[in-house]
Protein backbone atom coordinates (compact mmCIF):
# COMPACT_ATOMS: atom_id res chain seq x y z
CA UNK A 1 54.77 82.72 -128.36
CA UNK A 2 58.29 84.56 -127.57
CA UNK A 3 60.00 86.37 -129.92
CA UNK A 4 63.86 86.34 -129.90
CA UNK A 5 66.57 88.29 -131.44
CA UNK A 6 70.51 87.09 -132.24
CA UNK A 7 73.11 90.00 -130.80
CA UNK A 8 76.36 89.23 -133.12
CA UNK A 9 79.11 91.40 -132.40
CA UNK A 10 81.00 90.49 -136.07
CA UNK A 11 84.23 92.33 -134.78
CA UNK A 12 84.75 89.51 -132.54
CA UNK A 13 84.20 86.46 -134.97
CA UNK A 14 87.08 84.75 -135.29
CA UNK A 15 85.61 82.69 -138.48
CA UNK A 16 85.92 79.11 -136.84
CA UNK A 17 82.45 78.37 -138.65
CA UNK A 18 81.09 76.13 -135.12
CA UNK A 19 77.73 78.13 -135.75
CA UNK A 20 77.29 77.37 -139.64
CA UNK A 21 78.23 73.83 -138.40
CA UNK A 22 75.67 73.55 -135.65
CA UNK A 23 72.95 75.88 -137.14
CA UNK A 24 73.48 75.48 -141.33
CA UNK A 25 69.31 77.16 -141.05
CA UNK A 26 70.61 80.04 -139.95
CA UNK A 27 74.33 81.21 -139.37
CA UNK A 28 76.48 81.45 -143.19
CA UNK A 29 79.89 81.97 -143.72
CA UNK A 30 81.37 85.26 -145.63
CA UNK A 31 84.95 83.97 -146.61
CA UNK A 32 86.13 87.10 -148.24
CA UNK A 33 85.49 88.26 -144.88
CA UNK A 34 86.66 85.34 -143.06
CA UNK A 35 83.12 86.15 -140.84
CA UNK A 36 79.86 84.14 -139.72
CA UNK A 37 76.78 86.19 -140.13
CA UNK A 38 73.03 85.33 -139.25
CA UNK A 39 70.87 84.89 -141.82
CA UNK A 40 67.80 86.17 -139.76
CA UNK A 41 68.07 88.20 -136.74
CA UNK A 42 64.94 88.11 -135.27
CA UNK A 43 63.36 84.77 -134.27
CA UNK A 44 59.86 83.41 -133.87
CA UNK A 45 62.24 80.43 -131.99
CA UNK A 46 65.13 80.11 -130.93
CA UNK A 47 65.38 76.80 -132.69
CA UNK A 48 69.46 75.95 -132.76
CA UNK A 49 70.41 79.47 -132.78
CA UNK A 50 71.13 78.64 -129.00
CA UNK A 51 73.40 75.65 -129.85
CA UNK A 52 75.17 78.49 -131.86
CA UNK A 53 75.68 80.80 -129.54
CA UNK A 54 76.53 78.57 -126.49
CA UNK A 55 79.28 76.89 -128.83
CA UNK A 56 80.87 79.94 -130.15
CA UNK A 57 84.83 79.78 -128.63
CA UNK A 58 84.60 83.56 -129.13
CA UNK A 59 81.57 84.06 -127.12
CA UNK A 60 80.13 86.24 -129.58
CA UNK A 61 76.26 85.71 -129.99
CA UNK A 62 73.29 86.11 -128.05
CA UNK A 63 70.24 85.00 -128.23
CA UNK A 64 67.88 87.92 -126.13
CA UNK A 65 63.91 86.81 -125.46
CA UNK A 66 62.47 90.41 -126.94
CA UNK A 67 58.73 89.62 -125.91
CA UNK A 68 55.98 87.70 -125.15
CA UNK A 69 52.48 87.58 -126.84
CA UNK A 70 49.64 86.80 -125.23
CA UNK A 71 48.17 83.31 -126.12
């Protein structure tokens, strides 16, 4: 099974929330900081992480395949 990890470059969030609204399992909202953030950052699956990132209007995750294991 792959293993994945989320890149989220924060400085660039613009706070719009479109990953908390597509992926509530794993992207949160800090309002004082007016900021997403990932709950986990590394991923059995990428699960809707993806949706997340290929949503974002500031283009500001990734979701990187970090290995495979043998099955």
């Amino acid at each position: 099974m792959a293993k994945y990890r989320i890149e989220f470059d924060e400085e660039d969030c613009i706070g719009c929330g479109t990953c908390n609204a597509v992926c509530e399992e794993n992207w949160e909202m800090d309002y004082e900081k007016n900021k997403a953030r990932p709950k986990k950052t590394e991923l059995e699956e990428v699960g809707c992480n993806q949706d997340a990132a290929d949503n974002c209007p500031a283009n500001c995750i990734r979701v990187v395949k970090v290995e495979d294991s043998p099955e």
